[in-house]
N, C-alpha and C. Protein backbone atom coordinates (compact mmCIF):
# COMPACT_ATOMS: atom_id res chain seq x y z
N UNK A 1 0.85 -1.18 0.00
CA UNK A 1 0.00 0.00 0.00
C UNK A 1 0.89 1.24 0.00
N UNK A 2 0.61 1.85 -0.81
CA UNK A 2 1.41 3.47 -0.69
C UNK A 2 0.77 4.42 -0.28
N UNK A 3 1.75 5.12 0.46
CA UNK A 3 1.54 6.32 1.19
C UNK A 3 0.61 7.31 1.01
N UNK A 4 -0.12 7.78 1.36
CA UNK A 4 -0.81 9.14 0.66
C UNK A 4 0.02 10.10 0.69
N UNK A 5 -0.21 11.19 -0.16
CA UNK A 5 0.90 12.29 -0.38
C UNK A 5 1.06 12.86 1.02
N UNK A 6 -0.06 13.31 1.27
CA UNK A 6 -0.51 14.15 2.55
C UNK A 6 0.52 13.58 3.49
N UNK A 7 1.04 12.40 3.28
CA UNK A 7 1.76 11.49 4.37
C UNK A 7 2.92 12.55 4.32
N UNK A 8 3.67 12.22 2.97
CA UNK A 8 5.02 12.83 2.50
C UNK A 8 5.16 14.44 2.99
N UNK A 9 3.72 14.71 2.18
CA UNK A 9 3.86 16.71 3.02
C UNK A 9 4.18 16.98 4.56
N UNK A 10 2.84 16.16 5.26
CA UNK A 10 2.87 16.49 6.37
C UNK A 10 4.29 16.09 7.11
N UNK A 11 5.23 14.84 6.83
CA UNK A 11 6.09 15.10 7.30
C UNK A 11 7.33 16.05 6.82
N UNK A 12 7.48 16.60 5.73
CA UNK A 12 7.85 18.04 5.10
C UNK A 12 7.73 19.07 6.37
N UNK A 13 6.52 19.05 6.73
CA UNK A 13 5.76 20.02 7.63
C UNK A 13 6.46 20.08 9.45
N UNK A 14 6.89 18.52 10.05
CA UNK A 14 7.26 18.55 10.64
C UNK A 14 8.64 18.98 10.70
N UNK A 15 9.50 18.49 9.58
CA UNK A 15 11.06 19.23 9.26
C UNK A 15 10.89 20.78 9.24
N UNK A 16 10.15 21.18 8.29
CA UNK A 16 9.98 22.74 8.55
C UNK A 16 10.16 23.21 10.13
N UNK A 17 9.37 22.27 10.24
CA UNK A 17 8.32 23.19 11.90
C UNK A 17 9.74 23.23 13.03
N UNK A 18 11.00 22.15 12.98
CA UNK A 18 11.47 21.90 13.48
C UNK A 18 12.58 22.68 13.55
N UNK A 19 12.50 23.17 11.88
CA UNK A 19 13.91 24.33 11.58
C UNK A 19 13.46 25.55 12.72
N UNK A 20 11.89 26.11 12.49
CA UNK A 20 11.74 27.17 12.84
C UNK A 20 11.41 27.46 14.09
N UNK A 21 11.75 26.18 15.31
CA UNK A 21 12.24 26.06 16.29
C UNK A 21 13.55 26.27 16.45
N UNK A 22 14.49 25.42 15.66
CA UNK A 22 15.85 25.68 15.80
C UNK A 22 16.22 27.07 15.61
N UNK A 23 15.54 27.51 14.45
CA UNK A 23 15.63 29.04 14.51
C UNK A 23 15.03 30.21 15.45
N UNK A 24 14.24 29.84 15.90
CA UNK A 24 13.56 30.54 17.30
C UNK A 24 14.69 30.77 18.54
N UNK A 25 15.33 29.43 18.69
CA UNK A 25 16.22 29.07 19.86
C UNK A 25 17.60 29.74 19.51
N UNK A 26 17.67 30.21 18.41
CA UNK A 26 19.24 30.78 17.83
C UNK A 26 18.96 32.58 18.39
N UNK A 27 17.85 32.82 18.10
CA UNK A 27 17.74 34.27 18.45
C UNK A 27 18.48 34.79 19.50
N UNK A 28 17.86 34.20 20.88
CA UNK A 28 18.11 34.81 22.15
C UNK A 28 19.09 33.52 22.95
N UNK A 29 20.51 34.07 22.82
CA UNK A 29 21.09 35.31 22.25
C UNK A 29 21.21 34.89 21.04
N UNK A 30 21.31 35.55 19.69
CA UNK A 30 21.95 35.53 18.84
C UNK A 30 23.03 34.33 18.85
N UNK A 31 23.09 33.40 17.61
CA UNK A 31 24.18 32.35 17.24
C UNK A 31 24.04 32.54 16.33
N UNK A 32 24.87 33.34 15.79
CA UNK A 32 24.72 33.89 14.31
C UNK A 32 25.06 32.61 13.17
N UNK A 33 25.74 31.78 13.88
CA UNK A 33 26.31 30.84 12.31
C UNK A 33 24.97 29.30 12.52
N UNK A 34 24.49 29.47 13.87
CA UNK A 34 23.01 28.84 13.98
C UNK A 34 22.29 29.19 12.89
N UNK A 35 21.65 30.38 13.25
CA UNK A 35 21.07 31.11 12.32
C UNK A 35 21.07 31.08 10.52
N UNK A 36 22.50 31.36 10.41
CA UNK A 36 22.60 31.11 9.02
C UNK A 36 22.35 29.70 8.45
N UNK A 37 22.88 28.64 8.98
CA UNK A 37 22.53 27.37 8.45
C UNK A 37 21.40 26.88 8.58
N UNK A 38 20.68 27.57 9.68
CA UNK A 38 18.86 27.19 9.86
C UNK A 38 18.37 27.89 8.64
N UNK A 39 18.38 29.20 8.41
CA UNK A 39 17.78 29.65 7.00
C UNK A 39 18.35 29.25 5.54
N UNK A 40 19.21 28.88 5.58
CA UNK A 40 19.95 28.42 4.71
C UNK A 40 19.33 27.03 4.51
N UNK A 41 19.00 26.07 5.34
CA UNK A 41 18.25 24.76 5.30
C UNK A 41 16.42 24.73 5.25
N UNK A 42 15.94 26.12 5.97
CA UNK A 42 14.84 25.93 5.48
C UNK A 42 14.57 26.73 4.09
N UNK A 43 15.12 27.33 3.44
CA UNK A 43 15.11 28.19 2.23
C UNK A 43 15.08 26.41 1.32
N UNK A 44 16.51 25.54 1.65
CA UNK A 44 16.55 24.42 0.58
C UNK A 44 15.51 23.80 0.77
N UNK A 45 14.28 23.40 2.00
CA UNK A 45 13.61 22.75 2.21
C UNK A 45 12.24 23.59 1.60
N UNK A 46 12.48 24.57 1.95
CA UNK A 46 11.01 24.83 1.29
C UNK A 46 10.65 25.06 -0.46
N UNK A 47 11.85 25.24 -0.98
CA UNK A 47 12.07 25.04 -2.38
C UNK A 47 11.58 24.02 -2.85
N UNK A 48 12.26 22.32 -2.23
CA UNK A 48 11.79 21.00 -2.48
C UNK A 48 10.00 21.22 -2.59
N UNK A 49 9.73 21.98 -1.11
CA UNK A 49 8.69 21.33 -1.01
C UNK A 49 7.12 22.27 -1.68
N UNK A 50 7.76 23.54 -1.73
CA UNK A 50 6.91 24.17 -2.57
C UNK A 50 6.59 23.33 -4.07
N UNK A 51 7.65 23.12 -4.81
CA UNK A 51 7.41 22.02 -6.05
C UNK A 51 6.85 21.08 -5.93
N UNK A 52 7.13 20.11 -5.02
CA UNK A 52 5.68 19.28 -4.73
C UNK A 52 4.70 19.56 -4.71
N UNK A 53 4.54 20.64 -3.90
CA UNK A 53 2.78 21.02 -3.85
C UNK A 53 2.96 21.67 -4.95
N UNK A 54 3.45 22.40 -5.64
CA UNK A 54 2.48 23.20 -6.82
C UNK A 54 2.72 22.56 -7.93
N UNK A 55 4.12 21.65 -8.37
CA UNK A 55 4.07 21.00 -9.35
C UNK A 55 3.30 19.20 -9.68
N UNK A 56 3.68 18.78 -8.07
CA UNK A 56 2.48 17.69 -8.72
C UNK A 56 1.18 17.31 -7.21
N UNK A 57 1.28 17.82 -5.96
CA UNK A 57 0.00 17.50 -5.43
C UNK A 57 -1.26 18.59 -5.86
N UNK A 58 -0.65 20.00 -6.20
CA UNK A 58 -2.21 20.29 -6.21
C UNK A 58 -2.73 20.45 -7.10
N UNK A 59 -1.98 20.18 -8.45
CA UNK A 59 -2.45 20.40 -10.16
C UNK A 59 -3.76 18.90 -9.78
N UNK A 60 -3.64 17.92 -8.97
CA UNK A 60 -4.42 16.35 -8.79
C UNK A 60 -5.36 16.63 -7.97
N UNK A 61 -5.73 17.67 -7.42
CA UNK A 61 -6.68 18.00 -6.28
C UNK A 61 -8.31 17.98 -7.15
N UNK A 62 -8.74 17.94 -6.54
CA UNK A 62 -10.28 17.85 -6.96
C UNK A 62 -10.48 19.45 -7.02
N UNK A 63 -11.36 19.96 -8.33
CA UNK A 63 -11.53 21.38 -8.40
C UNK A 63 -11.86 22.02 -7.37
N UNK A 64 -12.88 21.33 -6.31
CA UNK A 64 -13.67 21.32 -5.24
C UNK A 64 -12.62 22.77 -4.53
N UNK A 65 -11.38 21.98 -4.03
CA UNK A 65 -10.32 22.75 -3.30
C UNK A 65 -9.72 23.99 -3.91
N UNK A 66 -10.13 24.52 -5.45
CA UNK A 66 -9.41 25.27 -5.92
C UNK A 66 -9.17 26.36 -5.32
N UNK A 67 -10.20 27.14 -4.92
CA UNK A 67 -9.90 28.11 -4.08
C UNK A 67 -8.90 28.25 -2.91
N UNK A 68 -8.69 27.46 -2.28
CA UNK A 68 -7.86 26.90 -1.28
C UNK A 68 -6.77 26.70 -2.08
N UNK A 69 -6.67 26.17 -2.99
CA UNK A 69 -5.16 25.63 -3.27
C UNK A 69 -5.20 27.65 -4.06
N UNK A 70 -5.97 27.83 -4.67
CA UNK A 70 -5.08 28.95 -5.17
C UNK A 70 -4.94 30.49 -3.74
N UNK A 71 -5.21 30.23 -3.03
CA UNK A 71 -4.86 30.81 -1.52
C UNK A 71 -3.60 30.52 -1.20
N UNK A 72 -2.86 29.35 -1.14
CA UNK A 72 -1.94 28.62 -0.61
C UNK A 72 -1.21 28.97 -1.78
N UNK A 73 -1.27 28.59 -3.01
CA UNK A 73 0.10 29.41 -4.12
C UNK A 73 0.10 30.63 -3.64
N UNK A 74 -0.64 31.65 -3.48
CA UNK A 74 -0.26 32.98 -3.54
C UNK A 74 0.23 33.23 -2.07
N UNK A 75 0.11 32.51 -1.03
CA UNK A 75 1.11 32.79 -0.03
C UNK A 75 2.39 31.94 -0.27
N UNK A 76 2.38 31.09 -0.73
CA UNK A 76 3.66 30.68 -1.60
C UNK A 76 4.47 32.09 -2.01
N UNK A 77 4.14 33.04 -2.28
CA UNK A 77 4.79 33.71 -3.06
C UNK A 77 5.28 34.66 -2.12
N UNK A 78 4.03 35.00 -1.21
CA UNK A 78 4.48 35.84 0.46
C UNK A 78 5.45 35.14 0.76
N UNK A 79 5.70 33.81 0.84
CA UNK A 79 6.87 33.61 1.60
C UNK A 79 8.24 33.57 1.54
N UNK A 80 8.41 34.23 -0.08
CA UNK A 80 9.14 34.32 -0.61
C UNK A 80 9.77 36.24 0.00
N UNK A 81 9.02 36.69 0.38
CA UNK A 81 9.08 38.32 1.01
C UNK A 81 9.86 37.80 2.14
N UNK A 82 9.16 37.10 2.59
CA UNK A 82 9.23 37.01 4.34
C UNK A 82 11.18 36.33 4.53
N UNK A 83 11.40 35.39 3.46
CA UNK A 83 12.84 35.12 3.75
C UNK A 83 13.64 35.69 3.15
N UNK A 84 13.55 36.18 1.98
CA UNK A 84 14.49 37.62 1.37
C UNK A 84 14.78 38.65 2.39
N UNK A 85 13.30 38.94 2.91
CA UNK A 85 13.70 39.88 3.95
C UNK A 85 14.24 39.63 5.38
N UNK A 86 14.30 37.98 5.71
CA UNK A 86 15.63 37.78 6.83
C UNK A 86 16.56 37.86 6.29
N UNK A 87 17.06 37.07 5.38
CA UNK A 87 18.39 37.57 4.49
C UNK A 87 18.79 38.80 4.24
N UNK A 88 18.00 39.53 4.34
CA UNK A 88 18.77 40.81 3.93
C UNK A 88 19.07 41.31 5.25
N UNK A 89 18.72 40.77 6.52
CA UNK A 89 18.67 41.88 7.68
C UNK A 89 19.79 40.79 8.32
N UNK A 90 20.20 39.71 7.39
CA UNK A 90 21.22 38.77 8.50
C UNK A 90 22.65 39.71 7.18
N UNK A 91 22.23 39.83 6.50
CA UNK A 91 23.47 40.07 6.10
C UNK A 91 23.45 41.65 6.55
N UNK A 92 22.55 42.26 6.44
CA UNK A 92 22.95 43.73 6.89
C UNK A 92 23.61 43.66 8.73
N UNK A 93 22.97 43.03 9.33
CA UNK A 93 23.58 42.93 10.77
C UNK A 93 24.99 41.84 10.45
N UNK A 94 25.39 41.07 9.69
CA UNK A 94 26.67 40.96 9.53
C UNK A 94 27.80 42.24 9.02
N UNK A 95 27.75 42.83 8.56
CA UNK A 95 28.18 44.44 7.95
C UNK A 95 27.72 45.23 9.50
N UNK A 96 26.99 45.28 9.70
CA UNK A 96 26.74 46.27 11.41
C UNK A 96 25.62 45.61 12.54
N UNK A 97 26.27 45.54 13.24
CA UNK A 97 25.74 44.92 14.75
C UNK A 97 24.51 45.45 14.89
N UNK A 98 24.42 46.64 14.65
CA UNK A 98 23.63 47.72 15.23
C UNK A 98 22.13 46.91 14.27
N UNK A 99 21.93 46.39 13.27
CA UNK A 99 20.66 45.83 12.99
C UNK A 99 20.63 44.40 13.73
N UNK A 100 20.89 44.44 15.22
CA UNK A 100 20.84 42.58 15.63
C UNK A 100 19.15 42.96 15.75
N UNK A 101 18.56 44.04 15.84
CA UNK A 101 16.71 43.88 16.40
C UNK A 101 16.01 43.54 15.02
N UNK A 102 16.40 44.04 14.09
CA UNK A 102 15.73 44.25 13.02
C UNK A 102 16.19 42.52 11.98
N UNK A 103 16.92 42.16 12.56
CA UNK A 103 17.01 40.76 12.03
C UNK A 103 16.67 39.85 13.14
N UNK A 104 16.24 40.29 14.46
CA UNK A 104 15.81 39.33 15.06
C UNK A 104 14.31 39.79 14.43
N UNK A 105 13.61 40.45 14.87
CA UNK A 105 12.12 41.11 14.31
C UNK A 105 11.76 40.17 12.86
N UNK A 106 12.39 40.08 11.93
CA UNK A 106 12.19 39.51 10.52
C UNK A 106 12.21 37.98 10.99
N UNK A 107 12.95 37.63 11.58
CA UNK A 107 13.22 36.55 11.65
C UNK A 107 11.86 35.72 12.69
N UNK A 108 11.56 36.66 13.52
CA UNK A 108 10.37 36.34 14.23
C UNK A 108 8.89 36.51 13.61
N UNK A 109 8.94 37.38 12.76
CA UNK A 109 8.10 37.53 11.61
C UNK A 109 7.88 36.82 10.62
N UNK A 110 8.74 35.76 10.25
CA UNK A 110 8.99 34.92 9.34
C UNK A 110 8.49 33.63 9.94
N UNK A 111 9.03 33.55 11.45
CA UNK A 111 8.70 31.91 12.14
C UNK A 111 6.85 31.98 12.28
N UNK A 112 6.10 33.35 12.42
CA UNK A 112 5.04 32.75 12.86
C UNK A 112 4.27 33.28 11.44
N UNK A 113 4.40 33.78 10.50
CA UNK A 113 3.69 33.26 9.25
C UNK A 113 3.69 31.95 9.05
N UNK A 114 5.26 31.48 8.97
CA UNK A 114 5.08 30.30 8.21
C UNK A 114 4.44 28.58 9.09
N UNK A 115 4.27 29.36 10.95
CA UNK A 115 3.29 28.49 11.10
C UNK A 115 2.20 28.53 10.88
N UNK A 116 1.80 29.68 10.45
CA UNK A 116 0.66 29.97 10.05
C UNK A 116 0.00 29.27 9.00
N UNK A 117 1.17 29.51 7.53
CA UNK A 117 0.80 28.96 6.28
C UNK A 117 0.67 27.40 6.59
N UNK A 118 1.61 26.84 7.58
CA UNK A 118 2.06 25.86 7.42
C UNK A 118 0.16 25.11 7.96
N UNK A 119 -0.45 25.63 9.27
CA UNK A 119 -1.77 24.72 9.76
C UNK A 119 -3.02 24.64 8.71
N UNK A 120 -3.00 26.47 7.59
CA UNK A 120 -4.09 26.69 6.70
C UNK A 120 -4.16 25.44 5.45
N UNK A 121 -2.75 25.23 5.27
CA UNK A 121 -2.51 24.05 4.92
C UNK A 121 -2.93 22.50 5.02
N UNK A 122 -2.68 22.46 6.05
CA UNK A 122 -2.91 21.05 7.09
C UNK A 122 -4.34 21.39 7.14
N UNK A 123 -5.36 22.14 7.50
CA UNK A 123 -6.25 22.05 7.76
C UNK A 123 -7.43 22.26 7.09
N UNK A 124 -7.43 23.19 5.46
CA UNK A 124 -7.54 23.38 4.10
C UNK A 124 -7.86 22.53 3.14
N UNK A 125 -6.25 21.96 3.58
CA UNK A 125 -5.98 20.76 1.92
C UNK A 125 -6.13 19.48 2.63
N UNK A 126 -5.27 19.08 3.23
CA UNK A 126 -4.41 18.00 3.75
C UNK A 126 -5.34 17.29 4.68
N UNK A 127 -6.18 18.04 5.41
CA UNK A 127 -7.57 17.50 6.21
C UNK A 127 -8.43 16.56 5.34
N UNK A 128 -8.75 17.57 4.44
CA UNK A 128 -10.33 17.51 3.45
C UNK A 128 -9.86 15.48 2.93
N UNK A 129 -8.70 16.29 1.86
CA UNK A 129 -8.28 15.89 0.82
C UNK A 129 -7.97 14.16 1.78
N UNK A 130 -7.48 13.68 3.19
CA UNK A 130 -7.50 12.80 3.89
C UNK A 130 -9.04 12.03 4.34
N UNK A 131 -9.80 12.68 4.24
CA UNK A 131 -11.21 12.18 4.40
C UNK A 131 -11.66 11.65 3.67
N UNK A 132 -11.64 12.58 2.03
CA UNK A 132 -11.93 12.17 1.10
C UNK A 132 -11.30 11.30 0.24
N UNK A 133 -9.82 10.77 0.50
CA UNK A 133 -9.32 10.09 -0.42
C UNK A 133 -9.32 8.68 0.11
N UNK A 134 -8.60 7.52 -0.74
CA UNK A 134 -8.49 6.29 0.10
C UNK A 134 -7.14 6.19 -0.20
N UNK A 135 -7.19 5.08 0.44
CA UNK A 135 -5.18 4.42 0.67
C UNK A 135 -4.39 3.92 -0.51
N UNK A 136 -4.98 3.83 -1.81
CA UNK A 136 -4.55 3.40 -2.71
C UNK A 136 -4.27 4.77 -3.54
N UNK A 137 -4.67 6.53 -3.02
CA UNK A 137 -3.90 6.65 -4.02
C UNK A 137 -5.20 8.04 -4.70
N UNK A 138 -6.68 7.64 -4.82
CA UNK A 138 -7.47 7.46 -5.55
C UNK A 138 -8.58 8.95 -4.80
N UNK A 139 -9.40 9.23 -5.44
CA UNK A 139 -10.17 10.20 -4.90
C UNK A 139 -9.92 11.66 -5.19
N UNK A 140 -9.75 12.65 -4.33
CA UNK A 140 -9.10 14.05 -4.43
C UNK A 140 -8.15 14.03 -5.02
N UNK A 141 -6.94 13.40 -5.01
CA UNK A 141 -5.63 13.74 -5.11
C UNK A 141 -4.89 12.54 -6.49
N UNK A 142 -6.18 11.90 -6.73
CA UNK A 142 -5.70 10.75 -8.44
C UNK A 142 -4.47 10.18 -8.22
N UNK A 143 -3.41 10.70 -8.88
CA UNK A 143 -1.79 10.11 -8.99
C UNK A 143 -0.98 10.87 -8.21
N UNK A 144 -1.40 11.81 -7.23
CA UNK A 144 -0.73 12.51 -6.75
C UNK A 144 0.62 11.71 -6.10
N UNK A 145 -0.05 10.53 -4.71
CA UNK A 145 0.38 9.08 -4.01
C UNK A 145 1.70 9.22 -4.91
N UNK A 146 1.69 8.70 -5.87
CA UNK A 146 2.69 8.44 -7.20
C UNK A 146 4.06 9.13 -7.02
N UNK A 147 3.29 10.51 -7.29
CA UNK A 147 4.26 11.57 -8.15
C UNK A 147 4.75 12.04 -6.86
N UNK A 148 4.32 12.55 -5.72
CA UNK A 148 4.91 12.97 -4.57
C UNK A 148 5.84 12.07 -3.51
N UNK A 149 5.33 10.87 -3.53
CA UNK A 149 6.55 9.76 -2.93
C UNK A 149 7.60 9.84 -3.49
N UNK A 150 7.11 9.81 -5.31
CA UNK A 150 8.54 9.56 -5.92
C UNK A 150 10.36 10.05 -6.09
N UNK A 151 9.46 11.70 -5.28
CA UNK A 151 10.71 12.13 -4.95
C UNK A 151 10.85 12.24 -3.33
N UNK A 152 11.95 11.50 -2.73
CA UNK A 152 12.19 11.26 -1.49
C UNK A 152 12.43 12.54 -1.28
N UNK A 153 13.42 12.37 -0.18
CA UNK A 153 13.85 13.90 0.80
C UNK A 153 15.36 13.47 0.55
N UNK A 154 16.33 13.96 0.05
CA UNK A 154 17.53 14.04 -0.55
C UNK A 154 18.24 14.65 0.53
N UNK A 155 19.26 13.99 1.20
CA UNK A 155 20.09 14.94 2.14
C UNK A 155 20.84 16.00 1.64
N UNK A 156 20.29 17.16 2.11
CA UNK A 156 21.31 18.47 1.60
C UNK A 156 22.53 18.30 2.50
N UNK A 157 23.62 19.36 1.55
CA UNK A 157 24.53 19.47 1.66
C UNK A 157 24.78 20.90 2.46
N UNK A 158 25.81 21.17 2.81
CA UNK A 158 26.14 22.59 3.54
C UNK A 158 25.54 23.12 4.92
């Protein structure tokens, strides 16, 4: 029996959730090279996992969800603000100390959107789409099972 996608995301969801703990705990005080490799790992992780969802779980969704799924792309795209703009305030407080608030602030700004995005998600798509589907695969989400297992979780590098 194979997995439902929802399986594969939701644990996506827990790695996320886990960075942006690790990154929570880097703040106070400041561990700056914490820091960098936590954003640096959830930037690679959410890349993976944005393509999953937009390239093959939610093109398989039942129209039913469209609205929802097209909610969830377009904060896809917010979240693309939200980590540019830690990056820019980790590298500006690398160049001067004097921004350590304004990259902690972004950075705290960043952890509770993306739990945010992360439950509208879970509770949106990933709920419904679990009720309604069965274990083979079939229902809301068609070949999704398929196409989303098929790419594992690849150990990054750096």
């Amino acid at each position: 029996m194979m997995e439902a996608p929802t399986a594969v995301l939701r644990e996506e969801h827990r790695e996320i959730r886990k960075l942006l703990l690790e990154l929570a705990l880097a703040l106070e005080p400041l561990r700056q090279e914490v820091v960098r490799f936590d954003l640096l790992s959830l930037t690679t992780l959410l890349e993976r996992h944005r393509r999953k969802e937009e390239e093959e779980f939610f093109p398989s969704l039942s129209p039913a969800l469209a609205a929802s799924v097209e909610v969830l792309k377009r904060d896809h795209d917010v979240e693309n603000v939200y980590l540019e703009e830690a990056w820019a305030f980790f590298a500006a407080y690398e160049s001067d100390p004097q921004f350590l608030g304004s990259l902690v602030d972004s950075v705290r700004r960043l952890i509770a959107w993306f739990r945010d995005h992360l439950w509208k998600e879970e509770h949106f798509i990933f709920d419904v789409v679990e009720r309604k589907g069965s274990a083979e695969g079939s229902g809301p989400f068609g070949e999704a099972s398929h196409r989303v297992q098929g790419r594992g979780n690849q150990p990054q590098s750096g």
